[in-house]
C-alpha atoms as a PDB file:
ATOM      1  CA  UNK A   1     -24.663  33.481  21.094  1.00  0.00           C
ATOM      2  CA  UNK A   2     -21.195  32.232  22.433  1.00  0.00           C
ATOM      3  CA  UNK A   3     -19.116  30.101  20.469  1.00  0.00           C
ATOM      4  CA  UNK A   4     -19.115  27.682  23.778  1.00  0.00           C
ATOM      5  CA  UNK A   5     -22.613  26.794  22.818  1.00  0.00           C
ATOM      6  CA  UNK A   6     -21.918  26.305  18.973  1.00  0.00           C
ATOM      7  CA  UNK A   7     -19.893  23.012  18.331  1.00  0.00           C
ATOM      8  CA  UNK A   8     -16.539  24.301  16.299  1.00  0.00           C
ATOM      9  CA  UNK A   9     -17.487  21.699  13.679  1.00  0.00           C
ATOM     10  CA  UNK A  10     -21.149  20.225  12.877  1.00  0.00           C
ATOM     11  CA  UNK A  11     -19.659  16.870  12.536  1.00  0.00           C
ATOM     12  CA  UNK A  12     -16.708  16.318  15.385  1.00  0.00           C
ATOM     13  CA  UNK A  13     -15.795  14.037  13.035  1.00  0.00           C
ATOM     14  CA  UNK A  14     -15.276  15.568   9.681  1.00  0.00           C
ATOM     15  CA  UNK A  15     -11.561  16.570   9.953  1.00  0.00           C
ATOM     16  CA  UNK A  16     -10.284  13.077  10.668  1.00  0.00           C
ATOM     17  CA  UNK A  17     -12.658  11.661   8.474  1.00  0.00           C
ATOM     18  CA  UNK A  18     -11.366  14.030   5.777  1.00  0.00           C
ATOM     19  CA  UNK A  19      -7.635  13.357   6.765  1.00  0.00           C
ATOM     20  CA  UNK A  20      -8.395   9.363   6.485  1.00  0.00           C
ATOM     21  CA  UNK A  21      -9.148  10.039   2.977  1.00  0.00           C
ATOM     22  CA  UNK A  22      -6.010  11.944   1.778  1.00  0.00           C
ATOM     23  CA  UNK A  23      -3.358   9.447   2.212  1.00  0.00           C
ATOM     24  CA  UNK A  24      -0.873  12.627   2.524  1.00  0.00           C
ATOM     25  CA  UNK A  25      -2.602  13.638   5.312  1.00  0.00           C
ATOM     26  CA  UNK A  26      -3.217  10.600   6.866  1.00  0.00           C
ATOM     27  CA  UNK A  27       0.783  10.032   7.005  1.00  0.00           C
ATOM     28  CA  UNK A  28       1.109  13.820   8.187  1.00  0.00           C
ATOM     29  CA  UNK A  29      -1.375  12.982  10.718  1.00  0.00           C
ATOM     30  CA  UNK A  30       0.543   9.976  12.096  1.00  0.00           C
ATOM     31  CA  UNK A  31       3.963  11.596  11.921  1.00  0.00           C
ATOM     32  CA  UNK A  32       2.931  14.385  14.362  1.00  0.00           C
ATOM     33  CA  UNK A  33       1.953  11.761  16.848  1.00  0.00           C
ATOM     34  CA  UNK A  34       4.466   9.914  15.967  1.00  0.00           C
ATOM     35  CA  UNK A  35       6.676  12.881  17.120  1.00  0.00           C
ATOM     36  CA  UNK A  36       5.042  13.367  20.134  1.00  0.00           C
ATOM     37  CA  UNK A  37       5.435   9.539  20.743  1.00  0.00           C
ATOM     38  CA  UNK A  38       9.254  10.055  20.052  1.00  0.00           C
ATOM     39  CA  UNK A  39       9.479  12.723  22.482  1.00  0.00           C
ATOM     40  CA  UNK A  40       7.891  10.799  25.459  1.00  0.00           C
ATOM     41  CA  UNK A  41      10.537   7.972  24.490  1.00  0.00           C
ATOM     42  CA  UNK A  42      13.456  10.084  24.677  1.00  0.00           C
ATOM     43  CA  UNK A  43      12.542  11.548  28.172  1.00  0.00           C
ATOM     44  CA  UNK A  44      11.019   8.411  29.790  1.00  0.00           C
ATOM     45  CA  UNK A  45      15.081   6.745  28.537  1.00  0.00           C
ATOM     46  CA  UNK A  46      15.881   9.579  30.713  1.00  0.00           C
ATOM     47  CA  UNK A  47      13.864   8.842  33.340  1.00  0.00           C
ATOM     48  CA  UNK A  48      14.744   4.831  33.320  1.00  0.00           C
ATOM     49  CA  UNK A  49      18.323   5.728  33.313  1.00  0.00           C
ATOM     50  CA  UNK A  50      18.004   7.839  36.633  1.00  0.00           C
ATOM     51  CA  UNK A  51      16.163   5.345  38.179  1.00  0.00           C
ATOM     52  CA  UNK A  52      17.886   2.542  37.578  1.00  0.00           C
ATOM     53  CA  UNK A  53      20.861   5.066  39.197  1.00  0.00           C
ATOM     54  CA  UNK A  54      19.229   6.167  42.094  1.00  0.00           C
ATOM     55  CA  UNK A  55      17.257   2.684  43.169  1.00  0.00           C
ATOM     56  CA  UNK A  56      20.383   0.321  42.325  1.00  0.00           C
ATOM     57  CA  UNK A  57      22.498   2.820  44.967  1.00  0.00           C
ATOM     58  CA  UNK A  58      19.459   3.000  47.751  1.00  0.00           C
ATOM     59  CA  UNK A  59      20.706   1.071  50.009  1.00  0.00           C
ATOM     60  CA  UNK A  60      19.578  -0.403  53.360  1.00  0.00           C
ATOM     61  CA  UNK A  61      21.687  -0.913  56.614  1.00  0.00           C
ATOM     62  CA  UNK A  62      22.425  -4.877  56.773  1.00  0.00           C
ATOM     63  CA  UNK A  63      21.826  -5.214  52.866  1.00  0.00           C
ATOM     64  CA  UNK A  64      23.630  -7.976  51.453  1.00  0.00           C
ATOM     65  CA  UNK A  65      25.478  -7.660  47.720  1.00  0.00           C
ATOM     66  CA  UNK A  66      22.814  -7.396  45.081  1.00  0.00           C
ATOM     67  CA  UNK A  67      19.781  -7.133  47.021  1.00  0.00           C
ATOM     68  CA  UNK A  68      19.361  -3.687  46.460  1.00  0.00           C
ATOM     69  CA  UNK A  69      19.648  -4.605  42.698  1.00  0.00           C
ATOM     70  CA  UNK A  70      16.692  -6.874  42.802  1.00  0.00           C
ATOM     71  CA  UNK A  71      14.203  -4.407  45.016  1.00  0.00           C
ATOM     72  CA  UNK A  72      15.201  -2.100  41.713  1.00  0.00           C
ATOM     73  CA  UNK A  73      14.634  -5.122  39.422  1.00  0.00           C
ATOM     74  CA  UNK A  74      10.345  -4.396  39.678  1.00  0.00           C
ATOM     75  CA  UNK A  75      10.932  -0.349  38.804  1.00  0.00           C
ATOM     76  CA  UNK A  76      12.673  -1.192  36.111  1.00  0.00           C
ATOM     77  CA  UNK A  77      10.763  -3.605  34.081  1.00  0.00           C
ATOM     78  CA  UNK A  78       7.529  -1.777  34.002  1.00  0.00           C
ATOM     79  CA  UNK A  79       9.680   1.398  32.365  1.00  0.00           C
ATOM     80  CA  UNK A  80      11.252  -0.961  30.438  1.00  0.00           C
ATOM     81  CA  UNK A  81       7.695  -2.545  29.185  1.00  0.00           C
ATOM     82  CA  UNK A  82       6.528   0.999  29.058  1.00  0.00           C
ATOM     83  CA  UNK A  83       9.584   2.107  26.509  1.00  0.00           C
ATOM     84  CA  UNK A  84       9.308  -1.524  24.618  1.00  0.00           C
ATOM     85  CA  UNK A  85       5.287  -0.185  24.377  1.00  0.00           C
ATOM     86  CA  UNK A  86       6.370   3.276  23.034  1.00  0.00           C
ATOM     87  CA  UNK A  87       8.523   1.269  20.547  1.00  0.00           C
ATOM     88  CA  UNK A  88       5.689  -0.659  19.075  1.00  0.00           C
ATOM     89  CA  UNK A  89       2.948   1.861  18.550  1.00  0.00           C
ATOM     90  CA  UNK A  90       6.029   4.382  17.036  1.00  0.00           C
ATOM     91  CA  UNK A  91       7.088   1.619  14.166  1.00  0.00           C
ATOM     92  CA  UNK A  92       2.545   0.874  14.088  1.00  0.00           C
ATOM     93  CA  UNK A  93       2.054   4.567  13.646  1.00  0.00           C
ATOM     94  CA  UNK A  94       4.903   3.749  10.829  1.00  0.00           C
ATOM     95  CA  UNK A  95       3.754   1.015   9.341  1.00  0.00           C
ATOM     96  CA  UNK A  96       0.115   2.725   8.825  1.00  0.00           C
ATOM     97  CA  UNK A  97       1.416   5.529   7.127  1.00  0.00           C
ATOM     98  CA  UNK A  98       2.822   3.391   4.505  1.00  0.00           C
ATOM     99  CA  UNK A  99       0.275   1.047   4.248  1.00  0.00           C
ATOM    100  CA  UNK A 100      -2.155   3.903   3.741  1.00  0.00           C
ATOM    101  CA  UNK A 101       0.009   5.193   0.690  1.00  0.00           C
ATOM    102  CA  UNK A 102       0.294   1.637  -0.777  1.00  0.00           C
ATOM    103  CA  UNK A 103      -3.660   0.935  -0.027  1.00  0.00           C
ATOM    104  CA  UNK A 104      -4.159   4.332  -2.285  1.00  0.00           C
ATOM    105  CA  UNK A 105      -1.436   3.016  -5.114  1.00  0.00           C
ATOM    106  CA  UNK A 106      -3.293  -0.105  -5.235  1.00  0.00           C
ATOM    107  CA  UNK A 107      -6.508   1.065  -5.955  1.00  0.00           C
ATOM    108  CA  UNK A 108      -5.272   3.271  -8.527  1.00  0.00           C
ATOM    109  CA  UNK A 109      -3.659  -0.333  -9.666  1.00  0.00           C
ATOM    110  CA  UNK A 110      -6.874  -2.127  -9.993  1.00  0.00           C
ATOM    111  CA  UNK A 111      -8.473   0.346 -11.654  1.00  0.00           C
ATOM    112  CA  UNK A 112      -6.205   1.284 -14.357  1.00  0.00           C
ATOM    113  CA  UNK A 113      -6.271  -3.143 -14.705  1.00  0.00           C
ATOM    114  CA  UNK A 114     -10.093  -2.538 -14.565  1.00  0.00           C
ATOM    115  CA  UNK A 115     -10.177  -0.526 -17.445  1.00  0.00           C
ATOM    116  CA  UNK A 116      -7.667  -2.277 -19.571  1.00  0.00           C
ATOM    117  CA  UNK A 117      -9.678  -5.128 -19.106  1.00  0.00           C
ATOM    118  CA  UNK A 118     -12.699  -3.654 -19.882  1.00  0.00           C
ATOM    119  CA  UNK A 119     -11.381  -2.079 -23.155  1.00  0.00           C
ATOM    120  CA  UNK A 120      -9.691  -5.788 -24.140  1.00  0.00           C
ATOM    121  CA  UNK A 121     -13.290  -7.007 -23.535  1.00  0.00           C
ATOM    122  CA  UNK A 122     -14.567  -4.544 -25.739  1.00  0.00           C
ATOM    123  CA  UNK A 123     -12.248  -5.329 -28.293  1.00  0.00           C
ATOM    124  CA  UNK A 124     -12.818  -9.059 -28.077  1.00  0.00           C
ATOM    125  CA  UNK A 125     -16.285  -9.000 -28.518  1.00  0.00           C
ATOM    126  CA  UNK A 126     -16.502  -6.241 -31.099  1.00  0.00           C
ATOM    127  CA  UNK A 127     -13.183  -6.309 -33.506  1.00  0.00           C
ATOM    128  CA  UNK A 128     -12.925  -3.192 -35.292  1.00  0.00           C
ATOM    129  CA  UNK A 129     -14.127  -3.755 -39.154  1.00  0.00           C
ATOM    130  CA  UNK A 130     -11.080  -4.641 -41.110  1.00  0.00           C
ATOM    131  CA  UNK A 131     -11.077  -3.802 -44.755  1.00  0.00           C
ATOM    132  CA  UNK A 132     -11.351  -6.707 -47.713  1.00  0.00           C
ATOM    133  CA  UNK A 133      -8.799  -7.237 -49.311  1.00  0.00           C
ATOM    134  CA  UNK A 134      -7.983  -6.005 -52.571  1.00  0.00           C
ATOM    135  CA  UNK A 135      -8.326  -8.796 -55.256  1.00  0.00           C
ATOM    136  CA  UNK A 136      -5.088  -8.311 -57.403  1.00  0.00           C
ATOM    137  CA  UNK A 137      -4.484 -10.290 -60.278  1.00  0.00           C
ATOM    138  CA  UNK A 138      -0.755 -10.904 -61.304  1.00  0.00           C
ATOM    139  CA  UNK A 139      -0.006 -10.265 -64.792  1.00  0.00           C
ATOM    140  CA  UNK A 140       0.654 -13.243 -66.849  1.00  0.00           C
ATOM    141  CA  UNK A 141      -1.642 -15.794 -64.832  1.00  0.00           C
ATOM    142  CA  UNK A 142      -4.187 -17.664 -66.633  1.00  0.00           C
ATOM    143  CA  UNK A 143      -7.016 -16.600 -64.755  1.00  0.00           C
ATOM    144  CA  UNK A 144      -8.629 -15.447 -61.493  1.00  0.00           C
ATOM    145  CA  UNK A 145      -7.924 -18.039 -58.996  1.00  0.00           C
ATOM    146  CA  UNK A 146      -5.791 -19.977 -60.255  1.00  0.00           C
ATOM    147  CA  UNK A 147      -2.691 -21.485 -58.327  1.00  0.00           C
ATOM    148  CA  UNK A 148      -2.181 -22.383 -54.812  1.00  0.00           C
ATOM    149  CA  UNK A 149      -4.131 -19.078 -53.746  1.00  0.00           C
ATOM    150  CA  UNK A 150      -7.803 -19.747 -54.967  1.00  0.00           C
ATOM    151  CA  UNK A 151     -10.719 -21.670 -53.389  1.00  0.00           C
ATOM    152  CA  UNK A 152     -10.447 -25.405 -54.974  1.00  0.00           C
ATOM    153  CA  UNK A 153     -12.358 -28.164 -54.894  1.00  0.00           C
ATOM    154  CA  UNK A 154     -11.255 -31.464 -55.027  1.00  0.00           C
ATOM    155  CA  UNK A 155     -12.849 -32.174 -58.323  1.00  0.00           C
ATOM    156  CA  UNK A 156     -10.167 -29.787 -60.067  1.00  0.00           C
ATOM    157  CA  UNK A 157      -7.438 -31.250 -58.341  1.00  0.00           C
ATOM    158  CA  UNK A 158      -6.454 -32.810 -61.590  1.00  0.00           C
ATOM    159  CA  UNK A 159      -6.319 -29.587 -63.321  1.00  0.00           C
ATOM    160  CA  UNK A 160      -4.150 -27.458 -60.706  1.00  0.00           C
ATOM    161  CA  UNK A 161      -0.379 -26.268 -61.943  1.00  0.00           C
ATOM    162  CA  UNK A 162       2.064 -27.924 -59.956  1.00  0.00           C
ATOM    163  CA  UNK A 163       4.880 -26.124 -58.138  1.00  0.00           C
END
């Protein structure tokens, strides 16, 4: 069997979808067309500049001052819309590759916030067990409770020391 009847992949799919989920490779991904859309730019600037050259000097017998600049003035525009084009989808292709890094930072965001709301939960609705405290009675008091730090009532009022 030939390896023209056996697909190179079983999914066509599986390499992209595995670059779309490494954010790394996503931007590596985007940079090499990114480069190739760079490339294209740089010769079609070429190409517009010889142009405008070559069709701005073609001139006709009985042509009167600038009209060979306006037959030019169609040729130009579409490379011009064609490099303003180029432009676009090379800052897009851009602009994806970050937003793909800062999509992954923010889910690694939310779920680290996840969690530490999850663990303040947790702690909210079971506080770790504190111990009593320990019931030390000062030397040279009169008793056990007695003061301003002790559960009164208000019939002892009467009988409390004052400060």
């Amino acid at each position: 069997m030939s390896t023209e009847d056996k697909p190179f992949f079983d999914d066509p799919n599986a390499a992209l979808r595995e670059i779309a989920q490494n954010p790394a490779a996503y931007a590596h991904y985007l940079a090499d067309f990114n480069r190739v859309v760079l490339d294209m730019q740089a010769k079609l600037e070429i190409l517009q500049r010889e142009t405008r050259l070559h069709c701005r000097k073609t001139r006709v017998e009985g042509d009167k001052w600038g009209q060979a600049f306006l037959r030019s003035f169609p040729v130009e525009k579409s490379l011009n819309d064609v490099l303003n084009d180029l432009k676009s989808i090379s800052s897009g292709l851009e602009k994806s590759a970050h937003r793909r890094h800062a999509h992954d930072e923010k889910v690694q965001e939310v779920r680290k916030n996840r969690k530490e709301k999850a663990q303040l939960k947790a702690r909210k609705n079971n506080p770790p067990l504190q111990a009593a405290p320990e019931n030390t009675e000062r030397q040279g008091a009169q008793g056990p409770n007695v003061g301003y730090g002790g559960p009164t009532s208000i019939y002892n009022l009467d009988r409390r020391e004052s400060a």
